[in-house]
Protein backbone atom coordinates (compact mmCIF):
# COMPACT_ATOMS: atom_id res chain seq x y z
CA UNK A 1 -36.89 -26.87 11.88
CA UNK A 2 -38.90 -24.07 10.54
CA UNK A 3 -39.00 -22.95 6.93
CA UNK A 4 -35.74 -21.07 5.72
CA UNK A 5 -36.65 -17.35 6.19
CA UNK A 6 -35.10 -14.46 3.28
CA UNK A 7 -32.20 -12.73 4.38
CA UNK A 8 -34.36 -9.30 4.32
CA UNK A 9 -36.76 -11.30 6.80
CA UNK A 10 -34.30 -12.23 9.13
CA UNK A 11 -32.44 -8.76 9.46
CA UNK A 12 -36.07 -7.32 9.51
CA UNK A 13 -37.38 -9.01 12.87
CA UNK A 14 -33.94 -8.36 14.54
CA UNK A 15 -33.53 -6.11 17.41
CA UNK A 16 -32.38 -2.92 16.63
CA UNK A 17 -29.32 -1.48 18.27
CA UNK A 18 -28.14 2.23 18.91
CA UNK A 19 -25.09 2.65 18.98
CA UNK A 20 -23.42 5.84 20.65
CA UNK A 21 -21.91 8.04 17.71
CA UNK A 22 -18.29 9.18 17.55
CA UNK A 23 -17.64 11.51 19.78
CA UNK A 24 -15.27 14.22 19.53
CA UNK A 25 -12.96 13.25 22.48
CA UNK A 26 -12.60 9.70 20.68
CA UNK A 27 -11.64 11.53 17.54
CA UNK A 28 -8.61 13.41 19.34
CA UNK A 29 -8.00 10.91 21.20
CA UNK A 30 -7.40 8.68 17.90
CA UNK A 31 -5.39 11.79 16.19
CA UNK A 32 -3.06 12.15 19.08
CA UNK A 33 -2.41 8.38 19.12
CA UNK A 34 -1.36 8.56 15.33
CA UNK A 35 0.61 11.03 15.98
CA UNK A 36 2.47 9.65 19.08
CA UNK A 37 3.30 6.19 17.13
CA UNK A 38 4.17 8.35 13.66
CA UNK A 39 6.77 10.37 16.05
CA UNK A 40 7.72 7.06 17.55
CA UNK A 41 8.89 5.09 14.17
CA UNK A 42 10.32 8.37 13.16
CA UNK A 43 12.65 8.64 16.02
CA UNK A 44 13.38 4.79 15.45
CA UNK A 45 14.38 5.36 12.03
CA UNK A 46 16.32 8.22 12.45
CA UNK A 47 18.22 6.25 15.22
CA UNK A 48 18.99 3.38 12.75
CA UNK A 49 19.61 6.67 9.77
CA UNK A 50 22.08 7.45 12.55
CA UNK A 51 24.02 4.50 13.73
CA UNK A 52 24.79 3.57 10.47
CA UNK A 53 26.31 7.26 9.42
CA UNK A 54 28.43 7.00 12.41
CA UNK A 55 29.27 3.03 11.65
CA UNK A 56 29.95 4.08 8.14
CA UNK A 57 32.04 7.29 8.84
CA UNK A 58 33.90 5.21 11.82
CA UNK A 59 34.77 2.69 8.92
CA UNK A 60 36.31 5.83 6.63
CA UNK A 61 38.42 6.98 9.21
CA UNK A 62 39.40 3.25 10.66
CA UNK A 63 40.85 2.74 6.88
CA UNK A 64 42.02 5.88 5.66
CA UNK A 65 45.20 7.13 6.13
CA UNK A 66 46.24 10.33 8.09
C-alpha cells in the first residue's frame, strides 16, 4: 500500500462535482408539499377532536335523564 495521504490531500486530488443549484420550482414544489401533509394531519386530528366530542356528548345523553 502507499503511504497514508492527509485528509486535506485526499479531498484535494478529488474530482470536483457541480451540482445543479436549487431551483425555484423545487422550492414550491417543497412548500406546497408541507403544506398538503400540514392540512392532512390537521384534518386527521380534527376528525379524532371530533369523534370523541360526539362519543363523549353521546355518553351525556345515553346517561342523563330526560
Amino acid at each position: 500500500m502507499g503511504e497514508p495521504r492527509d485528509l486535506d490531500q485526499l479531498l484535494a486530488s478529488a474530482p470536483r462535482v457541480d451540482a445543479q443549484p436549487h431551483t425555484v420550482r423545487r422550492g414550491i414544489g417543497l412548500g406546497a408539499t408541507l403544506l398538503l401533509t400540514a392540512g392532512l394531519v390537521a384534518c386527521i386530528v380534527l376528525g379524532i377532536a371530533h369523534g370523541l366530542l360526539l362519543t363523549f356528548v353521546s355518553f351525556l345523553l345515553g346517561i342523563w335523564p330526560y
